[in-house]
C-alpha atoms as a PDB file:
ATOM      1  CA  UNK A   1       0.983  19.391  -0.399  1.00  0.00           C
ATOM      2  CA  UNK A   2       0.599  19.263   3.106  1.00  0.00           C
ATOM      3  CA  UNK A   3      -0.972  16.349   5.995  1.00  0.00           C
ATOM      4  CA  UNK A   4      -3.898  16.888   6.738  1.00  0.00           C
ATOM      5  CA  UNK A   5      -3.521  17.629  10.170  1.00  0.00           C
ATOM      6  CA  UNK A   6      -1.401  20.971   8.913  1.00  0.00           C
ATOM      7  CA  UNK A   7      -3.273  24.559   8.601  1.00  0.00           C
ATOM      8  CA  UNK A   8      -4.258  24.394   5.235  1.00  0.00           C
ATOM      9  CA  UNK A   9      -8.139  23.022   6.117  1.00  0.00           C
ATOM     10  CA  UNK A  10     -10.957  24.982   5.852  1.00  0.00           C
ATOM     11  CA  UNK A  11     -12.106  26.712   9.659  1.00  0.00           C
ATOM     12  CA  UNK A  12     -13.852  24.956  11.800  1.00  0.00           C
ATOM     13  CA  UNK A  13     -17.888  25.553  11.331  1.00  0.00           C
ATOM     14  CA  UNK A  14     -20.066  26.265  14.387  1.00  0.00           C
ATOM     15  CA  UNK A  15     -23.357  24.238  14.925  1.00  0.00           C
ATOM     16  CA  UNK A  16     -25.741  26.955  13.114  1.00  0.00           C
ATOM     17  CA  UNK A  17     -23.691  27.577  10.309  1.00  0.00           C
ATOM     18  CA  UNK A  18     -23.430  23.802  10.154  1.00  0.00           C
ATOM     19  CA  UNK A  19     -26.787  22.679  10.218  1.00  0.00           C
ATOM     20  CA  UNK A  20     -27.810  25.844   8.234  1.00  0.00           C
ATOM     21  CA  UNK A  21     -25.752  24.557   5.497  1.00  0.00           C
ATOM     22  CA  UNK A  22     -26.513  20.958   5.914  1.00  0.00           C
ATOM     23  CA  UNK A  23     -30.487  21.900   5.476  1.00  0.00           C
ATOM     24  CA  UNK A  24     -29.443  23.379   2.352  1.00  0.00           C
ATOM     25  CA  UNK A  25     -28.175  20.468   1.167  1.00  0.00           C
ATOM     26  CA  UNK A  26     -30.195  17.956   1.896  1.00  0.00           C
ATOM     27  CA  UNK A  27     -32.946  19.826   0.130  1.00  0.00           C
ATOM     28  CA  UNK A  28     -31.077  19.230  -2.868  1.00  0.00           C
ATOM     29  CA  UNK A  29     -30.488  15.259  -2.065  1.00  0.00           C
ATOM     30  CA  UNK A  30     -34.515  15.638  -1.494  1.00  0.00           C
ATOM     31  CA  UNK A  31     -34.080  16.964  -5.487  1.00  0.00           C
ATOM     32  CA  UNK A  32     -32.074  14.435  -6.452  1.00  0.00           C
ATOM     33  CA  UNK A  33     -33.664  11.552  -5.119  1.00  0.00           C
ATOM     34  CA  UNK A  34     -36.919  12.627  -6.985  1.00  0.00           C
ATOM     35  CA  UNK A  35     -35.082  12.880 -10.286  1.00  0.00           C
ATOM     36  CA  UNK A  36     -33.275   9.264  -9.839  1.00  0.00           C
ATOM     37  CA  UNK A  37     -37.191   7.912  -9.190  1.00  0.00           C
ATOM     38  CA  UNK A  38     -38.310  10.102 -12.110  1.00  0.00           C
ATOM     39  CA  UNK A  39     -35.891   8.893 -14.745  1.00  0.00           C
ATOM     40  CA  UNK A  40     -35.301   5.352 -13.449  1.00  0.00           C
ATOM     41  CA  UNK A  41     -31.530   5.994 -12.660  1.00  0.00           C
ATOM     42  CA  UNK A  42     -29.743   3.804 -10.935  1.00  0.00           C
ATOM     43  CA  UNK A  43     -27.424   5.233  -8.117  1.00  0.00           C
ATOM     44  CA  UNK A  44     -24.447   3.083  -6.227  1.00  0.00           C
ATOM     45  CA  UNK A  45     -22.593   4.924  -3.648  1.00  0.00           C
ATOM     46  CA  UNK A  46     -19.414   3.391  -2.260  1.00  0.00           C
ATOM     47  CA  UNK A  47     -18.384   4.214   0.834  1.00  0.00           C
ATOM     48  CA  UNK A  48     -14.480   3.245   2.384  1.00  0.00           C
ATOM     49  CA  UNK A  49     -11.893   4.758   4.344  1.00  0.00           C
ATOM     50  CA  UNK A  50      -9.762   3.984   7.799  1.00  0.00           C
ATOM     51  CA  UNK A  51     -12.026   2.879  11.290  1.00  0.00           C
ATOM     52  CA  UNK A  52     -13.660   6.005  12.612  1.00  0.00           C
ATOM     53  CA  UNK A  53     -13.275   8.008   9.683  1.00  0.00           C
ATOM     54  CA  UNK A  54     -16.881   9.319   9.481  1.00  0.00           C
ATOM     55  CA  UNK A  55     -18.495   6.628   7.430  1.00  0.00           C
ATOM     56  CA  UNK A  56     -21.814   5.862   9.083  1.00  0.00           C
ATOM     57  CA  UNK A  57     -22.160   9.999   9.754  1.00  0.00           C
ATOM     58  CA  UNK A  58     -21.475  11.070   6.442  1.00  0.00           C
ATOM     59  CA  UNK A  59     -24.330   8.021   5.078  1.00  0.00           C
ATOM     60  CA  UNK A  60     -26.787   8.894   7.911  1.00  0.00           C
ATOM     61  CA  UNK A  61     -26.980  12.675   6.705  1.00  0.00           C
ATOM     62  CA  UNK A  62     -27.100  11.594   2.919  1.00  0.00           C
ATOM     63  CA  UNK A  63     -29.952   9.242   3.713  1.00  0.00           C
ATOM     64  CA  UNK A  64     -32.122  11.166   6.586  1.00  0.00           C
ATOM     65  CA  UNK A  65     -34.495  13.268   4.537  1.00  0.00           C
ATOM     66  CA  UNK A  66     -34.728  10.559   1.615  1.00  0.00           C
ATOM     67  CA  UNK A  67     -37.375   8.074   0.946  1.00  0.00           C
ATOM     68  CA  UNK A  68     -36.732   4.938   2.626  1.00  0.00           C
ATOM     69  CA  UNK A  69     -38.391   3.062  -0.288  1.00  0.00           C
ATOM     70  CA  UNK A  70     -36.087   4.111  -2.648  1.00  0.00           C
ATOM     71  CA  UNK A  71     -32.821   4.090  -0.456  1.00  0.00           C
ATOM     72  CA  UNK A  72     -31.151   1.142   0.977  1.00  0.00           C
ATOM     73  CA  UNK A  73     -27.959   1.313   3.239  1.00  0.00           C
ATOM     74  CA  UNK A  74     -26.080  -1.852   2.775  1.00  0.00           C
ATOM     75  CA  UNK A  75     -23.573  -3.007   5.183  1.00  0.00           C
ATOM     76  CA  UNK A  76     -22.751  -6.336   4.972  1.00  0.00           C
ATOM     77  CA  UNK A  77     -21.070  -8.734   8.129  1.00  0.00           C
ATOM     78  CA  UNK A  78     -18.844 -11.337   7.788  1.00  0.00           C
ATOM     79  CA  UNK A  79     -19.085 -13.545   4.927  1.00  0.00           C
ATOM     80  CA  UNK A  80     -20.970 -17.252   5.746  1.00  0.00           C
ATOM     81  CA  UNK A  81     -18.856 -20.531   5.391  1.00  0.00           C
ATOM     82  CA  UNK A  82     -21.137 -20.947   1.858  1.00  0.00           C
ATOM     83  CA  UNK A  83     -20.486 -17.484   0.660  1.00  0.00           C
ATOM     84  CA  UNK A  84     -16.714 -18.010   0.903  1.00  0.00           C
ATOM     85  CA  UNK A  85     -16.922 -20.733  -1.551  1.00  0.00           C
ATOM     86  CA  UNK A  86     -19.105 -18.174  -3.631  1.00  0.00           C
ATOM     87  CA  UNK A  87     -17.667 -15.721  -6.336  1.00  0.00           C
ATOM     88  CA  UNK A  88     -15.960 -13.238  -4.530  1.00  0.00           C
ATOM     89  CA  UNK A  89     -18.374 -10.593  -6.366  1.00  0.00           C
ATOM     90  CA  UNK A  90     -21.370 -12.585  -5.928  1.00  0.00           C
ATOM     91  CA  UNK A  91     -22.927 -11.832  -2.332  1.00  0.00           C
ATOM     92  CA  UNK A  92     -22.757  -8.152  -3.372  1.00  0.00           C
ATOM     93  CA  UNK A  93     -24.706  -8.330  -6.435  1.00  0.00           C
ATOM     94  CA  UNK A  94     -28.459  -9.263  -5.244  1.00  0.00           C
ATOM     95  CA  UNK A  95     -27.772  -5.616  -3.253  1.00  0.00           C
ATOM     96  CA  UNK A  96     -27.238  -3.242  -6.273  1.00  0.00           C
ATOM     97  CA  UNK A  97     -29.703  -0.850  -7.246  1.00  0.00           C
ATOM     98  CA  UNK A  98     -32.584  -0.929  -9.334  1.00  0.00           C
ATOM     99  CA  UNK A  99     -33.850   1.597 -11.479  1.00  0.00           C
ATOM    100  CA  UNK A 100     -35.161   4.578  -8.910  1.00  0.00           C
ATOM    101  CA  UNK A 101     -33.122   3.426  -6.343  1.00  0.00           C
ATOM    102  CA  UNK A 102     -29.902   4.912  -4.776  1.00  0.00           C
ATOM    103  CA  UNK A 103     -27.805   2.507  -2.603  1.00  0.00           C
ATOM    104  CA  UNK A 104     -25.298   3.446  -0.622  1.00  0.00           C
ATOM    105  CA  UNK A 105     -22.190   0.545   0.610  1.00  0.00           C
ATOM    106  CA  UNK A 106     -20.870   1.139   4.146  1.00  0.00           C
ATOM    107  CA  UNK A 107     -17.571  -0.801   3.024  1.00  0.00           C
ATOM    108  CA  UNK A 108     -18.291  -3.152   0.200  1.00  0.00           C
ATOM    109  CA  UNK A 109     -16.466  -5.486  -2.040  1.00  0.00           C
ATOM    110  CA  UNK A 110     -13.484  -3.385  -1.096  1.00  0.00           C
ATOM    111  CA  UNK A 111     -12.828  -5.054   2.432  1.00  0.00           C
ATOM    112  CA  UNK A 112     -11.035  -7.525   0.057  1.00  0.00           C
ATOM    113  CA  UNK A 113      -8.309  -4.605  -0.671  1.00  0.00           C
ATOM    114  CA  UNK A 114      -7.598  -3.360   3.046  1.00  0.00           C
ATOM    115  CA  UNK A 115      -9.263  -4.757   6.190  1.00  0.00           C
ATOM    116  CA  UNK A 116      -9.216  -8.767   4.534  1.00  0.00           C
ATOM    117  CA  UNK A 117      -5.054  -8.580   3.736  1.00  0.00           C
ATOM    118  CA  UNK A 118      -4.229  -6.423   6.507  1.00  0.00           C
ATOM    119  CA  UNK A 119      -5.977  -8.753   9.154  1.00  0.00           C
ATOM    120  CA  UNK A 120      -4.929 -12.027   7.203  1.00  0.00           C
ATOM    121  CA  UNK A 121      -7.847 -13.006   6.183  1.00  0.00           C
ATOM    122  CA  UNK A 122      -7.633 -13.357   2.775  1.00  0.00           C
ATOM    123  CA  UNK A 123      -4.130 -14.482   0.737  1.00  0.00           C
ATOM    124  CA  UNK A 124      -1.615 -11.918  -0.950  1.00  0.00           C
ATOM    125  CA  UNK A 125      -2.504 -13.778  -4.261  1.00  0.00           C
ATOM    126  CA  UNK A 126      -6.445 -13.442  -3.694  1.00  0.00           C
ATOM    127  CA  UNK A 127      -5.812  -9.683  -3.033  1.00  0.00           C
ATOM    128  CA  UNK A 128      -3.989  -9.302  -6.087  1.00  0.00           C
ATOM    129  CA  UNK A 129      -6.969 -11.246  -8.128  1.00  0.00           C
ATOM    130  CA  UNK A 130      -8.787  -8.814  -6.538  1.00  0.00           C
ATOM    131  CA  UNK A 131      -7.170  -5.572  -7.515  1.00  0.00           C
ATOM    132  CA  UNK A 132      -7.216  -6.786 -11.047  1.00  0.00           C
ATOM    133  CA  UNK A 133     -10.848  -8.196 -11.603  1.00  0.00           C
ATOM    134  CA  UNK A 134     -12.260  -4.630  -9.507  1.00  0.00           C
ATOM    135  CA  UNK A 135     -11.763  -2.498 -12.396  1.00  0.00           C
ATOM    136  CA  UNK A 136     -13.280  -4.842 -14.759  1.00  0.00           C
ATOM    137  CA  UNK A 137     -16.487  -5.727 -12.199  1.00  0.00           C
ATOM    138  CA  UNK A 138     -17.078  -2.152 -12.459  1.00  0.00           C
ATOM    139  CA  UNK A 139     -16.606  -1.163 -15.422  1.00  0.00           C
ATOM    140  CA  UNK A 140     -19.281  -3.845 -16.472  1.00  0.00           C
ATOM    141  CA  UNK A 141     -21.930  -2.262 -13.510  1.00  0.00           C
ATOM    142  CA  UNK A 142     -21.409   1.267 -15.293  1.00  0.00           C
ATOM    143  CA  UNK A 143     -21.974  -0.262 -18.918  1.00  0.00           C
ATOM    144  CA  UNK A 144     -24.911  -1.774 -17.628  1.00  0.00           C
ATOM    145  CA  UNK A 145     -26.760   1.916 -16.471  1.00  0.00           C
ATOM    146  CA  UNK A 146     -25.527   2.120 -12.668  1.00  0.00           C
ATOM    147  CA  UNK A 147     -23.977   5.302 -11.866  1.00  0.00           C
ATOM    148  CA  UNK A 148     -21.240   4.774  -9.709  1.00  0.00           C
ATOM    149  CA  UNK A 149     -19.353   7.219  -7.238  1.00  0.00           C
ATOM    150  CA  UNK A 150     -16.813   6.310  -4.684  1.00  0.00           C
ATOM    151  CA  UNK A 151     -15.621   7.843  -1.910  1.00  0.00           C
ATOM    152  CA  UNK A 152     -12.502   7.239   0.538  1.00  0.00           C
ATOM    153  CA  UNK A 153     -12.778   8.965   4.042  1.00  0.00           C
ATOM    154  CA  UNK A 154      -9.385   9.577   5.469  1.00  0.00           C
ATOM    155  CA  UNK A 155      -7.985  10.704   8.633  1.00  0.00           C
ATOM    156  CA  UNK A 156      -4.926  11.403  10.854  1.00  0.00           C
ATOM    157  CA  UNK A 157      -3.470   8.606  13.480  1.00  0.00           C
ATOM    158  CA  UNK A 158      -4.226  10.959  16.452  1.00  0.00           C
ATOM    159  CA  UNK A 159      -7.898  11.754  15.014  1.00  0.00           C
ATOM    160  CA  UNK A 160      -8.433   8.309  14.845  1.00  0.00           C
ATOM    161  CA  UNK A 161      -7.340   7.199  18.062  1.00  0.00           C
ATOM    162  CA  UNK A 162      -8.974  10.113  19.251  1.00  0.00           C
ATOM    163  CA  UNK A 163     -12.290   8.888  18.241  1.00  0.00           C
ATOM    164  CA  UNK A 164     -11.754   5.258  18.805  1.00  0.00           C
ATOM    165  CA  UNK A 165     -11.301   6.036  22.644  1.00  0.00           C
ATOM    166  CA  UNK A 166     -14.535   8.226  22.319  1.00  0.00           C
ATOM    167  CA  UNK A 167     -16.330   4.627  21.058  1.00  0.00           C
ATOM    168  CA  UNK A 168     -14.597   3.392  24.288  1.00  0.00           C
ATOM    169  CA  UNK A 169     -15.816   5.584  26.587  1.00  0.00           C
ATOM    170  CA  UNK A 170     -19.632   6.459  25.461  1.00  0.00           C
ATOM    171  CA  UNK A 171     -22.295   3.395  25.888  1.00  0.00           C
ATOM    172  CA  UNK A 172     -24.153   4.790  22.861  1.00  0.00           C
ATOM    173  CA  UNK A 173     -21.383   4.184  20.310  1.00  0.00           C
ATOM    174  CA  UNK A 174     -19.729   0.746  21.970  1.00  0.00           C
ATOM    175  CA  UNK A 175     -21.904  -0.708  19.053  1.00  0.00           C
ATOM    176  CA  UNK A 176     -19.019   0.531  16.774  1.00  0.00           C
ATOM    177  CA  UNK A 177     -16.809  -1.260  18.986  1.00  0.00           C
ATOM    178  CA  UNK A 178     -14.773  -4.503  16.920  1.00  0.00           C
ATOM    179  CA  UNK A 179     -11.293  -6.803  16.818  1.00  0.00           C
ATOM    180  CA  UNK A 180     -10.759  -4.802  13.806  1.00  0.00           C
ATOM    181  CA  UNK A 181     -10.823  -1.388  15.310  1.00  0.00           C
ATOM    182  CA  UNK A 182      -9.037  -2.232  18.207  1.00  0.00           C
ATOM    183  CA  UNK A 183      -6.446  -3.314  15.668  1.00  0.00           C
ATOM    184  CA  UNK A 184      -6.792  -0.002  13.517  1.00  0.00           C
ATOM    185  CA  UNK A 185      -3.394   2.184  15.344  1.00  0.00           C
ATOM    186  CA  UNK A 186      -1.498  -1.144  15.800  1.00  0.00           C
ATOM    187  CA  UNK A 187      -1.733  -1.471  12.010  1.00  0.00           C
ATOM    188  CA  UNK A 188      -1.797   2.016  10.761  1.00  0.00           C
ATOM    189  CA  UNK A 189       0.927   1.374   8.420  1.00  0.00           C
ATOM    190  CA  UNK A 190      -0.153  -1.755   6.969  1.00  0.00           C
ATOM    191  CA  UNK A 191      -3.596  -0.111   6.550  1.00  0.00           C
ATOM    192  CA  UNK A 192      -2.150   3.472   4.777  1.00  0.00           C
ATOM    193  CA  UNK A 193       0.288   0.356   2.411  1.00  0.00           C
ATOM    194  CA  UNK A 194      -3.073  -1.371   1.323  1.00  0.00           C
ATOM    195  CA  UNK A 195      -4.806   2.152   0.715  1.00  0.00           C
ATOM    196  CA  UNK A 196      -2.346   3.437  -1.446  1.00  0.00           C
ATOM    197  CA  UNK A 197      -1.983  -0.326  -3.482  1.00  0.00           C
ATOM    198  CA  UNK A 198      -6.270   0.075  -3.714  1.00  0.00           C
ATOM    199  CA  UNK A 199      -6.310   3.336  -5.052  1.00  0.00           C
ATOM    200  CA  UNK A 200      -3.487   3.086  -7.490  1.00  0.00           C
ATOM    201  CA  UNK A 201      -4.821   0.094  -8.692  1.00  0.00           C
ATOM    202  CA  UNK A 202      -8.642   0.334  -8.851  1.00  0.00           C
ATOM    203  CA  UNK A 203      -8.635   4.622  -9.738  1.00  0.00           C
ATOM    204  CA  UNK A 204     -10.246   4.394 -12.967  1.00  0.00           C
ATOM    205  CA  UNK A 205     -12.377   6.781 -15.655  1.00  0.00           C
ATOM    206  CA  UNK A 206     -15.209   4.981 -15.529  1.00  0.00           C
ATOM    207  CA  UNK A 207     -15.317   4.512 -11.325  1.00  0.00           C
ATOM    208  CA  UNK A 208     -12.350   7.015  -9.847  1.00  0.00           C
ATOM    209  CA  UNK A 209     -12.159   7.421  -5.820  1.00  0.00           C
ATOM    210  CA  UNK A 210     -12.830  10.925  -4.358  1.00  0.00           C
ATOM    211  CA  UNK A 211     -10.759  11.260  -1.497  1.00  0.00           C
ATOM    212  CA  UNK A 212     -11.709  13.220   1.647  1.00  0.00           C
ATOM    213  CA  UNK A 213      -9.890  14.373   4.486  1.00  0.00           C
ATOM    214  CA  UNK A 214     -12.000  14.093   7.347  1.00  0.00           C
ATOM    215  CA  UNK A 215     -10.626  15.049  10.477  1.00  0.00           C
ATOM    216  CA  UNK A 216     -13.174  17.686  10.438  1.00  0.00           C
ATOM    217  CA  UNK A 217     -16.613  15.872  10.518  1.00  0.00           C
ATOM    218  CA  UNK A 218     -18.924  18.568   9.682  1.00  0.00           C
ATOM    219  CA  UNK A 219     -16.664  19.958   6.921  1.00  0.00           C
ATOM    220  CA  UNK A 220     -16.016  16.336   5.473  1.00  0.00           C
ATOM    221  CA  UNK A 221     -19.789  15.547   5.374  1.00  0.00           C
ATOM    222  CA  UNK A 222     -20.512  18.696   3.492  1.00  0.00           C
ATOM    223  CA  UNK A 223     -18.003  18.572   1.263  1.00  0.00           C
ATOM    224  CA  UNK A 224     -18.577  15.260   0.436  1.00  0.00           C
ATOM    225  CA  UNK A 225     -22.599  16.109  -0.461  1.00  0.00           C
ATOM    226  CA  UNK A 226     -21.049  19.106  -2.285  1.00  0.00           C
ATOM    227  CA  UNK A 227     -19.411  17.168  -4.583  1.00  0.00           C
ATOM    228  CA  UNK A 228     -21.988  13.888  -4.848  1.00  0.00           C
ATOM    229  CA  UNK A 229     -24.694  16.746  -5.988  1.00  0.00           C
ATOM    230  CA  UNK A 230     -22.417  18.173  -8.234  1.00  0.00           C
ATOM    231  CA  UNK A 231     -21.451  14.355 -10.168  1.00  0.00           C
ATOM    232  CA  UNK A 232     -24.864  13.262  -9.948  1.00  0.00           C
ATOM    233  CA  UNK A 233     -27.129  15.977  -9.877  1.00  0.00           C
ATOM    234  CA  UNK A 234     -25.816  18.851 -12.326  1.00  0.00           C
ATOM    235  CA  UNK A 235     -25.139  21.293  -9.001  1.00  0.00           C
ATOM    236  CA  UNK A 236     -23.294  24.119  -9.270  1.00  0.00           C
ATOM    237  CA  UNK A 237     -21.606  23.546  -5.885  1.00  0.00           C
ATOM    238  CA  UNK A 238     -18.566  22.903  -5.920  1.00  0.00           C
ATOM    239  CA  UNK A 239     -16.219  20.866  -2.694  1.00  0.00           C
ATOM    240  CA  UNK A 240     -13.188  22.574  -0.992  1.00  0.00           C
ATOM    241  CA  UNK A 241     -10.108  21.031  -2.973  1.00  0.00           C
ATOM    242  CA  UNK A 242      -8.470  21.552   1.456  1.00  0.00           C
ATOM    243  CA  UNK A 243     -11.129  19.004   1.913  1.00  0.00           C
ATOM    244  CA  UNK A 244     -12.107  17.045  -1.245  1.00  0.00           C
ATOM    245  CA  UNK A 245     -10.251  15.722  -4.662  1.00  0.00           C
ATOM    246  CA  UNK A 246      -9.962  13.220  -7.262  1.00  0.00           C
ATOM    247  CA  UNK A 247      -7.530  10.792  -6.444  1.00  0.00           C
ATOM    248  CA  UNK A 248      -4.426  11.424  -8.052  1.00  0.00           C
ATOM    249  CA  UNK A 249      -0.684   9.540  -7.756  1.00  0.00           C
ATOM    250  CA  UNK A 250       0.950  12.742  -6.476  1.00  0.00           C
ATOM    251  CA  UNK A 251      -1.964  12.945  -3.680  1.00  0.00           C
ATOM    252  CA  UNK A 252       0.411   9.785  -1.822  1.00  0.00           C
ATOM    253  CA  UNK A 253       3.468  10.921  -2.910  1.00  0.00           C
ATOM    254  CA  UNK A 254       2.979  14.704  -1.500  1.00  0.00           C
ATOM    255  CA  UNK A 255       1.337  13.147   1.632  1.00  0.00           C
ATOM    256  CA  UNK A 256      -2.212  15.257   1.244  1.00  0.00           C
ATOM    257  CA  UNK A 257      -3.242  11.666   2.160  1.00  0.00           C
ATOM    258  CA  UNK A 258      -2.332  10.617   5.813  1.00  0.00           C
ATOM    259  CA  UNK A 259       0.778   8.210   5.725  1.00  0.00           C
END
């Protein structure tokens, strides 16, 4: 398995066959969406992955063409003095879906597995509570009807850096701008450590982690609708494994995952 900086990624797609493809898909979300209202499904996308990995991209072309009543983007700020009294679990809870609704996390309760430890600001022993009571949280959100699909954006050290001096430079994106990312290359390491320890530890049946590369914007977006139509909607498409696959242990250890 190779990094995914290496030649085995899909080419590079120019802006028509892009969009072309992109229009195709969101069709199908446009589908989706109108069998989640139908049937009173409840949706719950999770969305992680390393600063300027393609997060708020990959959400705002899942979400464009979709009924805003029936959507919500969640992406909560920095917990309040009372809510860090609170169960950990507890400020994201009022936020999950009802039936017809699909929500999608922009980070979620998994800031408590990588940004929190890496940037001190949680304990080693409250991460470790937290690696062990994730599993079971979810678990209990998928017995109780919510269909539940996780994904983890990831991307080189040069990509990233790449981008983050993009943020730097263009006043339309200096909104992305935070202590965090400015911290993101100083602590690659810590950050890939912590990624790993999450997805070995919270990888599970009932709510595994689908792992993109995403160095390549445009192919990690599609991909990553590819495969969410697939899970949730019964699509026959099916995502570049160069791009897209369930998390496995040999994905780290064969370094298909940046290290």
């Amino acid at each position: 398995m190779s990094h995914p900086d290496s030649r085995d990624v899909p080419p590079t797609l120019d802006h028509h066959d892009y969009e072309s493809a992109l229009h195709h898909l969101q069709i199908e979300l446009v589908g989706l969406q109108r069998e989640v209202i139908r049937q009173g499904r409840k949706l719950l996308l999770i969305f992680e992955g390393r600063d300027a990995a393609g997060k708020d991209g990959s959400i705002k072309r899942i979400v464009e063409h979709l009924s805003p009543r029936e959507v919500r983007v969640v992406a909560l700020g920095k917990p309040s003095d009372r809510e860090q009294t609170q169960w950990y679990f507890q400020r994201f809870a009022p936020h999950l879906p009802a039936a017809g609704e699909i929500v999608l996390f922009n980070r979620s309760w998994y800031n408590r597995a990588g940004v929190e430890p890496v940037m001190g600001y949680c304990s080693k022993a409250e991460c470790r509570n937290f690696l062990a009571s994730a599993p079971v949280f979810e678990r209990m959100l998928v017995e109780s009807g919510i269909e539940l699909y996780k994904f983890y954006l990831d991307i080189s050290r040069q990509e990233q850096a790449r981008r983050l001096e993009s943020r730097r430079k263009d006043p339309l994106k200096q909104w992305k701008i935070s202590p965090v990312d400015a911290a993101a290359q100083k602590h690659w390491r810590d950050y890939s450590r912590a990624r790993d320890r999450m997805l070995l530890a919270t990888h599970q049946a009932h709510s595994p982690w689908l792992l993109l590369r995403a160095d390549d914007k445009r192919q990690a977006r599609l991909n990553l609708i590819r495969e969410l139509l697939r899970r949730a909607h019964g699509s026959k498409l099916k995502a570049d494994p160069r791009v897209l696959r369930p998390f496995q242990n040999a994905l780290i250890e064969g370094r298909w995952l940046a290290p």
